[in-house]
PDB file of N, CA and C in Angstrom:
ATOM      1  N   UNK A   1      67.377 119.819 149.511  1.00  0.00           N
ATOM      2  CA  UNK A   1      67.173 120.973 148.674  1.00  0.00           C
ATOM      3  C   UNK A   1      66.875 122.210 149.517  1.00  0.00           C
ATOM      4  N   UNK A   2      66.181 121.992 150.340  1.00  0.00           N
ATOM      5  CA  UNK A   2      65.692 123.268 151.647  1.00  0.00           C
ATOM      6  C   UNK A   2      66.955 123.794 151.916  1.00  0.00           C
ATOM      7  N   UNK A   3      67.460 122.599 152.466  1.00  0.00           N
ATOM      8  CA  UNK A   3      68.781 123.036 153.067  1.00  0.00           C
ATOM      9  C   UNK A   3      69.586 124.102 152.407  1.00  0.00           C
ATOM     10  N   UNK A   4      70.250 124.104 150.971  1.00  0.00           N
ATOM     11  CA  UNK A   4      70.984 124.141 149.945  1.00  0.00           C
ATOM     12  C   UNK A   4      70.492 125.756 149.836  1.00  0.00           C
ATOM     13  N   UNK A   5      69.013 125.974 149.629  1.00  0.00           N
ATOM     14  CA  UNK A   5      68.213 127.543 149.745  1.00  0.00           C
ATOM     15  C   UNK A   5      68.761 128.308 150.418  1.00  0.00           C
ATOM     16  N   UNK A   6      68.091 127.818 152.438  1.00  0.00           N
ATOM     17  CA  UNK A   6      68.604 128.388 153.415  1.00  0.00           C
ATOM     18  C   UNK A   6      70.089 128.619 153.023  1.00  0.00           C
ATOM     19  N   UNK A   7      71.363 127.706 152.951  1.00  0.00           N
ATOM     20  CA  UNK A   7      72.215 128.088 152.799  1.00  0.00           C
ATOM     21  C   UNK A   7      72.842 129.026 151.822  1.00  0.00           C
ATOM     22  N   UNK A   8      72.016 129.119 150.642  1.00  0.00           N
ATOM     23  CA  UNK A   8      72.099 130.277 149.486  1.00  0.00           C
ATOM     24  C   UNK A   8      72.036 131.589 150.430  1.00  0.00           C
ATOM     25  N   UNK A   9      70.657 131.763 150.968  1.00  0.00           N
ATOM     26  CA  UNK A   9      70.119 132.783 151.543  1.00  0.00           C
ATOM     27  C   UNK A   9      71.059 133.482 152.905  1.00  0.00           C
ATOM     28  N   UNK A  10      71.576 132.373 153.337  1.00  0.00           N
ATOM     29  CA  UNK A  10      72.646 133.134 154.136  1.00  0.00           C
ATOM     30  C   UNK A  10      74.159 133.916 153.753  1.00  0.00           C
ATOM     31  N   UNK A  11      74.421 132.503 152.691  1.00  0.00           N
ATOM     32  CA  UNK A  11      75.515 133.016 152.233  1.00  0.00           C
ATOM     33  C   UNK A  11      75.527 135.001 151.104  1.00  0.00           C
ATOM     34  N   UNK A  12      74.138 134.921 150.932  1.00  0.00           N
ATOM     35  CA  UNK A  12      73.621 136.576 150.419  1.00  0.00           C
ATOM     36  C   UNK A  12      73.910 137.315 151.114  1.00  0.00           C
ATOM     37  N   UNK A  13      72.799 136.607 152.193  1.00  0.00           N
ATOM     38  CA  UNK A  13      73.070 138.123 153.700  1.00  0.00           C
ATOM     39  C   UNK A  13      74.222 138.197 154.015  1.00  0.00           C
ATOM     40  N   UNK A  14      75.074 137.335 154.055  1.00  0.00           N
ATOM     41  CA  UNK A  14      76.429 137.589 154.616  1.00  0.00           C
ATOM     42  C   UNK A  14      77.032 138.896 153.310  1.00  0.00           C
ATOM     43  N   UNK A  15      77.203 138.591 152.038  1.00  0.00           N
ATOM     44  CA  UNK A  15      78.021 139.223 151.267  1.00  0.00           C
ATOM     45  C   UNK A  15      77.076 140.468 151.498  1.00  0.00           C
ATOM     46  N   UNK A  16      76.209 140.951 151.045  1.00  0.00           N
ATOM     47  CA  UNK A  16      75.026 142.012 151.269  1.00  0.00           C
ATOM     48  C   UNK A  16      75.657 142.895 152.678  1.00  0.00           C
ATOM     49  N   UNK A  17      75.863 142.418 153.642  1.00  0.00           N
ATOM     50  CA  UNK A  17      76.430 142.855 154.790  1.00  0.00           C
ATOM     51  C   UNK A  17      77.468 143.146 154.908  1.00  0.00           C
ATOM     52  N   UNK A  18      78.660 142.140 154.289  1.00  0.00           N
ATOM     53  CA  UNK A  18      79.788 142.859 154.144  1.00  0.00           C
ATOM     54  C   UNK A  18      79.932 143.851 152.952  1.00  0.00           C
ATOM     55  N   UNK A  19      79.427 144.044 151.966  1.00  0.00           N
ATOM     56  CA  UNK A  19      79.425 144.881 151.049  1.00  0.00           C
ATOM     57  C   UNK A  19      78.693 146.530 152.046  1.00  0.00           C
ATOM     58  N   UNK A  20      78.018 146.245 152.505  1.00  0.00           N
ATOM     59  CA  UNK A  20      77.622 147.860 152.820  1.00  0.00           C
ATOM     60  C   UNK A  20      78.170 147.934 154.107  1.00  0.00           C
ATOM     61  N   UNK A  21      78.890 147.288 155.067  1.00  0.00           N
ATOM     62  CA  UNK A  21      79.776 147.793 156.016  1.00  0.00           C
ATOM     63  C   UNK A  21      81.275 148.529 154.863  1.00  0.00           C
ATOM     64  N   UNK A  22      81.566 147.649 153.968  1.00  0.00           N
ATOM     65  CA  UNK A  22      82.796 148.526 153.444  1.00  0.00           C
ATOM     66  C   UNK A  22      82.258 149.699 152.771  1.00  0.00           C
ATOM     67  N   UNK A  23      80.874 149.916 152.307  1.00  0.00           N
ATOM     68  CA  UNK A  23      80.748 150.974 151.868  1.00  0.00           C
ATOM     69  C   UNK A  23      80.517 152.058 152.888  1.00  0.00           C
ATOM     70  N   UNK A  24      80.462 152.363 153.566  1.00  0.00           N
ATOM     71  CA  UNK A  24      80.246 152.788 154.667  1.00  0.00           C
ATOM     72  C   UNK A  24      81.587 153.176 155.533  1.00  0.00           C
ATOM     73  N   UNK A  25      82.239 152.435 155.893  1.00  0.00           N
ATOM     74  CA  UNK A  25      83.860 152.810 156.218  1.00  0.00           C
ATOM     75  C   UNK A  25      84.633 153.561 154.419  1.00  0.00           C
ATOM     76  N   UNK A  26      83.889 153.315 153.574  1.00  0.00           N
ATOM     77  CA  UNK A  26      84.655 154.403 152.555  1.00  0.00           C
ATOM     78  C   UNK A  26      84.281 155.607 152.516  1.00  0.00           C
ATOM     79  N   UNK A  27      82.814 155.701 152.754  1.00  0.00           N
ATOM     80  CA  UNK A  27      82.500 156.904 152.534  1.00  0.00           C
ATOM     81  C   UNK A  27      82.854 157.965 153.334  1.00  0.00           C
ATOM     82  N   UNK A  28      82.726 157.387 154.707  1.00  0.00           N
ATOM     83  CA  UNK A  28      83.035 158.018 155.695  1.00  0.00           C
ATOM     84  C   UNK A  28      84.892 158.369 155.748  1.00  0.00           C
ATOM     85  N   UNK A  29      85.441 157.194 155.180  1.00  0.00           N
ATOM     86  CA  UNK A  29      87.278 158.156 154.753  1.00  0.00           C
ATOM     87  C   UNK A  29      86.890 158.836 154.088  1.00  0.00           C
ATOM     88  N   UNK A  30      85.958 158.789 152.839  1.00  0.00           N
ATOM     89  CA  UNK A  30      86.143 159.879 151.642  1.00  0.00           C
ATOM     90  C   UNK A  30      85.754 160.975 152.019  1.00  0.00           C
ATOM     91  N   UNK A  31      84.934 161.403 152.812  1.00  0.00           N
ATOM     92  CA  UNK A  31      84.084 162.624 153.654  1.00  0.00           C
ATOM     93  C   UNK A  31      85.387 163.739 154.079  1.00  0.00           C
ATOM     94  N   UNK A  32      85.097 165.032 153.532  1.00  0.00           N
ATOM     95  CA  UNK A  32      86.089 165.864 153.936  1.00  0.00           C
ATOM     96  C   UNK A  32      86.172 166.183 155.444  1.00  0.00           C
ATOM     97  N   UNK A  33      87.094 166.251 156.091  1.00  0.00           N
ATOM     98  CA  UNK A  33      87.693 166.972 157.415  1.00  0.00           C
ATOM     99  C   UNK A  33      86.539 168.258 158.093  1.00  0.00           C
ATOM    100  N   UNK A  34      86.899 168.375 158.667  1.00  0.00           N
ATOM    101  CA  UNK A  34      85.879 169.260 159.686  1.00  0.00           C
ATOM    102  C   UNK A  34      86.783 170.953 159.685  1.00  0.00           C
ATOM    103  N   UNK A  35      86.465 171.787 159.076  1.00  0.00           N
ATOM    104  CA  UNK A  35      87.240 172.894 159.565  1.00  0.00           C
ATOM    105  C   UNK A  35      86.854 173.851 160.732  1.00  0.00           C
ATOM    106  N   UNK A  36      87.639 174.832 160.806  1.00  0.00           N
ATOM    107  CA  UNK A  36      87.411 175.876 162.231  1.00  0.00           C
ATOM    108  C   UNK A  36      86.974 176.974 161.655  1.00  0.00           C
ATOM    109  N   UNK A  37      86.484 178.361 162.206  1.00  0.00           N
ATOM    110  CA  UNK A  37      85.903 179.073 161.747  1.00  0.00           C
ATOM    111  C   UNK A  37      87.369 179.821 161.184  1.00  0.00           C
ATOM    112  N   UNK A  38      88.361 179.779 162.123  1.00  0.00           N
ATOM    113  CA  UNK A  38      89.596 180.666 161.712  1.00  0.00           C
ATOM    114  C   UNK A  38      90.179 179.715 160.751  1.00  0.00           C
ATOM    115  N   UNK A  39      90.196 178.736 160.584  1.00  0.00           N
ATOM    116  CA  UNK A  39      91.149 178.118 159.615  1.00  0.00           C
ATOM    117  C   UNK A  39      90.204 178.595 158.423  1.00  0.00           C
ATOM    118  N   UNK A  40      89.302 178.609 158.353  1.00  0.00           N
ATOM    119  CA  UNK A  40      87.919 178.858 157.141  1.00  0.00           C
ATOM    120  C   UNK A  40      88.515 180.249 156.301  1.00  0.00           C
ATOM    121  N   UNK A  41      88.483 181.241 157.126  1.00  0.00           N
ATOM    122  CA  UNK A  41      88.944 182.887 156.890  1.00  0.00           C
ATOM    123  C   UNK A  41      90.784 183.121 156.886  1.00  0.00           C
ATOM    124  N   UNK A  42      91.256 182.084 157.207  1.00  0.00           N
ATOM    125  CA  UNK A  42      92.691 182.314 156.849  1.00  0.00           C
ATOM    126  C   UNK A  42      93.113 181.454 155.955  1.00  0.00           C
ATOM    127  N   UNK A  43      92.129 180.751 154.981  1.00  0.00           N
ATOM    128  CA  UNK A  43      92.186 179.966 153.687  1.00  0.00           C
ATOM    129  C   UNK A  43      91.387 180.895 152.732  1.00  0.00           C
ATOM    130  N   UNK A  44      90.876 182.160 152.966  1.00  0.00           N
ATOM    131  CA  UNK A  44      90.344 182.641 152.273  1.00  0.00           C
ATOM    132  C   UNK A  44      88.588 182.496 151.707  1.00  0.00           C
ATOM    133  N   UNK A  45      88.237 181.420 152.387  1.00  0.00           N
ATOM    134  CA  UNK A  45      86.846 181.082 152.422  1.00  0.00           C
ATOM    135  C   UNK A  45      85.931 181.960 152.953  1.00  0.00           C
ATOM    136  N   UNK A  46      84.947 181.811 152.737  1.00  0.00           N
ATOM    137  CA  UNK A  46      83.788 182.387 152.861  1.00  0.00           C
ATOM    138  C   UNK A  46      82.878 181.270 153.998  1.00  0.00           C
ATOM    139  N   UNK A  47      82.247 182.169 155.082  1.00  0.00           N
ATOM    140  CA  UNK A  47      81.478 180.982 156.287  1.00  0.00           C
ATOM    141  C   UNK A  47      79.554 181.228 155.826  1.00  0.00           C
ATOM    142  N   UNK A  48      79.170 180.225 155.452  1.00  0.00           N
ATOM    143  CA  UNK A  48      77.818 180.291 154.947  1.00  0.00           C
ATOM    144  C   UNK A  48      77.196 179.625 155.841  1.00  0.00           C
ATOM    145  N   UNK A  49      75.938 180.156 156.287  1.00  0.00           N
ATOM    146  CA  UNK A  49      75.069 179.517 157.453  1.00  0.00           C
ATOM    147  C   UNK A  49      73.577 179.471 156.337  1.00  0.00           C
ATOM    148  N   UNK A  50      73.054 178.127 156.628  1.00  0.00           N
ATOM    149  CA  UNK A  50      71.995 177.143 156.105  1.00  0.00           C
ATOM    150  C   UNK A  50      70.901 177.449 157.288  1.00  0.00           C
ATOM    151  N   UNK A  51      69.788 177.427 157.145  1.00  0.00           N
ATOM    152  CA  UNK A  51      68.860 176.964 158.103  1.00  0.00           C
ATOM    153  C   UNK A  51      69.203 175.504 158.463  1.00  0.00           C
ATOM    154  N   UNK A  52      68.713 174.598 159.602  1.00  0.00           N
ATOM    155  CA  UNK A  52      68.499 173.538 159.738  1.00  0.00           C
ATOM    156  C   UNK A  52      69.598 172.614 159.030  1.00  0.00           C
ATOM    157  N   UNK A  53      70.950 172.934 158.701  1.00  0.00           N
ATOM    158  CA  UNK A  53      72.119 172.678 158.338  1.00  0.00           C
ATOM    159  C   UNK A  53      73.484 172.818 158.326  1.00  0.00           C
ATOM    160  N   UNK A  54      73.345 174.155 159.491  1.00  0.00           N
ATOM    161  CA  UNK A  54      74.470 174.271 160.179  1.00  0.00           C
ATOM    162  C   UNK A  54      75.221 175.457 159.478  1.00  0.00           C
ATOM    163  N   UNK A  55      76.553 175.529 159.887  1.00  0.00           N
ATOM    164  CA  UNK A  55      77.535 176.182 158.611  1.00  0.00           C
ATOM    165  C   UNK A  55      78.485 175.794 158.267  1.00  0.00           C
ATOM    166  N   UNK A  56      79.323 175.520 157.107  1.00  0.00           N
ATOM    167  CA  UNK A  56      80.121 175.671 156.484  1.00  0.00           C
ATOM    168  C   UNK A  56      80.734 176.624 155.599  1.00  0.00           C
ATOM    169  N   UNK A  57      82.382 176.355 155.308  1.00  0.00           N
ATOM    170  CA  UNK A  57      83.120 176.881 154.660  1.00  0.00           C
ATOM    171  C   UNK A  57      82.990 176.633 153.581  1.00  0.00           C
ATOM    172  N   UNK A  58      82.839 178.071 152.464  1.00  0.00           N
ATOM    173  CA  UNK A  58      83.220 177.530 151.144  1.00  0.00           C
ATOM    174  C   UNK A  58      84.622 178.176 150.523  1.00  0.00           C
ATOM    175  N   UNK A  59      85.048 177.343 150.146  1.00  0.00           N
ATOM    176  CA  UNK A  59      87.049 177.582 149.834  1.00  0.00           C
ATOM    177  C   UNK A  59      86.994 178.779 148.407  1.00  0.00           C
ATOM    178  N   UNK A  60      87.563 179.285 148.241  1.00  0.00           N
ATOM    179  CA  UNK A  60      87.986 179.712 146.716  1.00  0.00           C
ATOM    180  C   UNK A  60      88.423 178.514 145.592  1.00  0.00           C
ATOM    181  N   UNK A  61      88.536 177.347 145.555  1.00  0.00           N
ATOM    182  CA  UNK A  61      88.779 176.234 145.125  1.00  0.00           C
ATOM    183  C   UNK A  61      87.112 175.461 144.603  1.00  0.00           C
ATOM    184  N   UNK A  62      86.408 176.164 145.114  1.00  0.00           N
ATOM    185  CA  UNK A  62      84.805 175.391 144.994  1.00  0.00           C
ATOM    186  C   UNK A  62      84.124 174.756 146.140  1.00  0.00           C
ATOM    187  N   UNK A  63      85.526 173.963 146.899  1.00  0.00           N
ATOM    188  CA  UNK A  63      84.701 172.817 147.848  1.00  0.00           C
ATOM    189  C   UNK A  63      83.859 173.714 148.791  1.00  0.00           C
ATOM    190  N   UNK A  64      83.274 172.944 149.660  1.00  0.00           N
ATOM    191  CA  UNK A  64      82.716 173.151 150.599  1.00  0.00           C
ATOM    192  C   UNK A  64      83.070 172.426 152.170  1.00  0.00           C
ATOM    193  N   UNK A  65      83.322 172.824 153.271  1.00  0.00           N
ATOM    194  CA  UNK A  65      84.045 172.010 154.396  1.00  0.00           C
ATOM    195  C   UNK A  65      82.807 172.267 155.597  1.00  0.00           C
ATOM    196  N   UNK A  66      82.108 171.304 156.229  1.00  0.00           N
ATOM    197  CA  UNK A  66      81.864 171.806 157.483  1.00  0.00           C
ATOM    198  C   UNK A  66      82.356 172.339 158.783  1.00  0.00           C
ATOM    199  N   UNK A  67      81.693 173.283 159.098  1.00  0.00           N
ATOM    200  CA  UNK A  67      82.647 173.896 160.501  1.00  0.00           C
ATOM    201  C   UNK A  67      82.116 173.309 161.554  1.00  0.00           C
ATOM    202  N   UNK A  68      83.787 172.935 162.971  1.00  0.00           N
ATOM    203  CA  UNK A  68      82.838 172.420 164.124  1.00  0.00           C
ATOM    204  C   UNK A  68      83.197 173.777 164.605  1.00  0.00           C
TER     205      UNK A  68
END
């Protein structure tokens, strides 16, 4: 019966683990692209600087893009 537990308990951690490695490789595809300051202003965006957050582009479309 011990046995049968332990083996429950692994077979969890295993799915638990693979479930948030794929979440994790999705989010990170789903995550928008990195823009430039010139691609930002020749899309018509606007460059907004955050304290302690860097800056990004915001599009005429709504989104928002970070700049490297």
């Amino acid at each position: 019966m011990r046995v049968r537990r332990i083996l429950g308990l692994a077979l969890a951690a295993a799915t638990l683990a693979g479930v948030s490695a794929v979440g994790v490789v999705g989010a990170e595809a789903a995550s928008s692209p990195n823009i430039s300051r010139d691609d930002c202003t020749a899309a018509g965006g606007q460059i907004v600087s955050r304290p302690y957050a860097g800056e990004s582009c915001s599009l005429p479309d709504g989104t928002a893009q970070p700049i490297t």
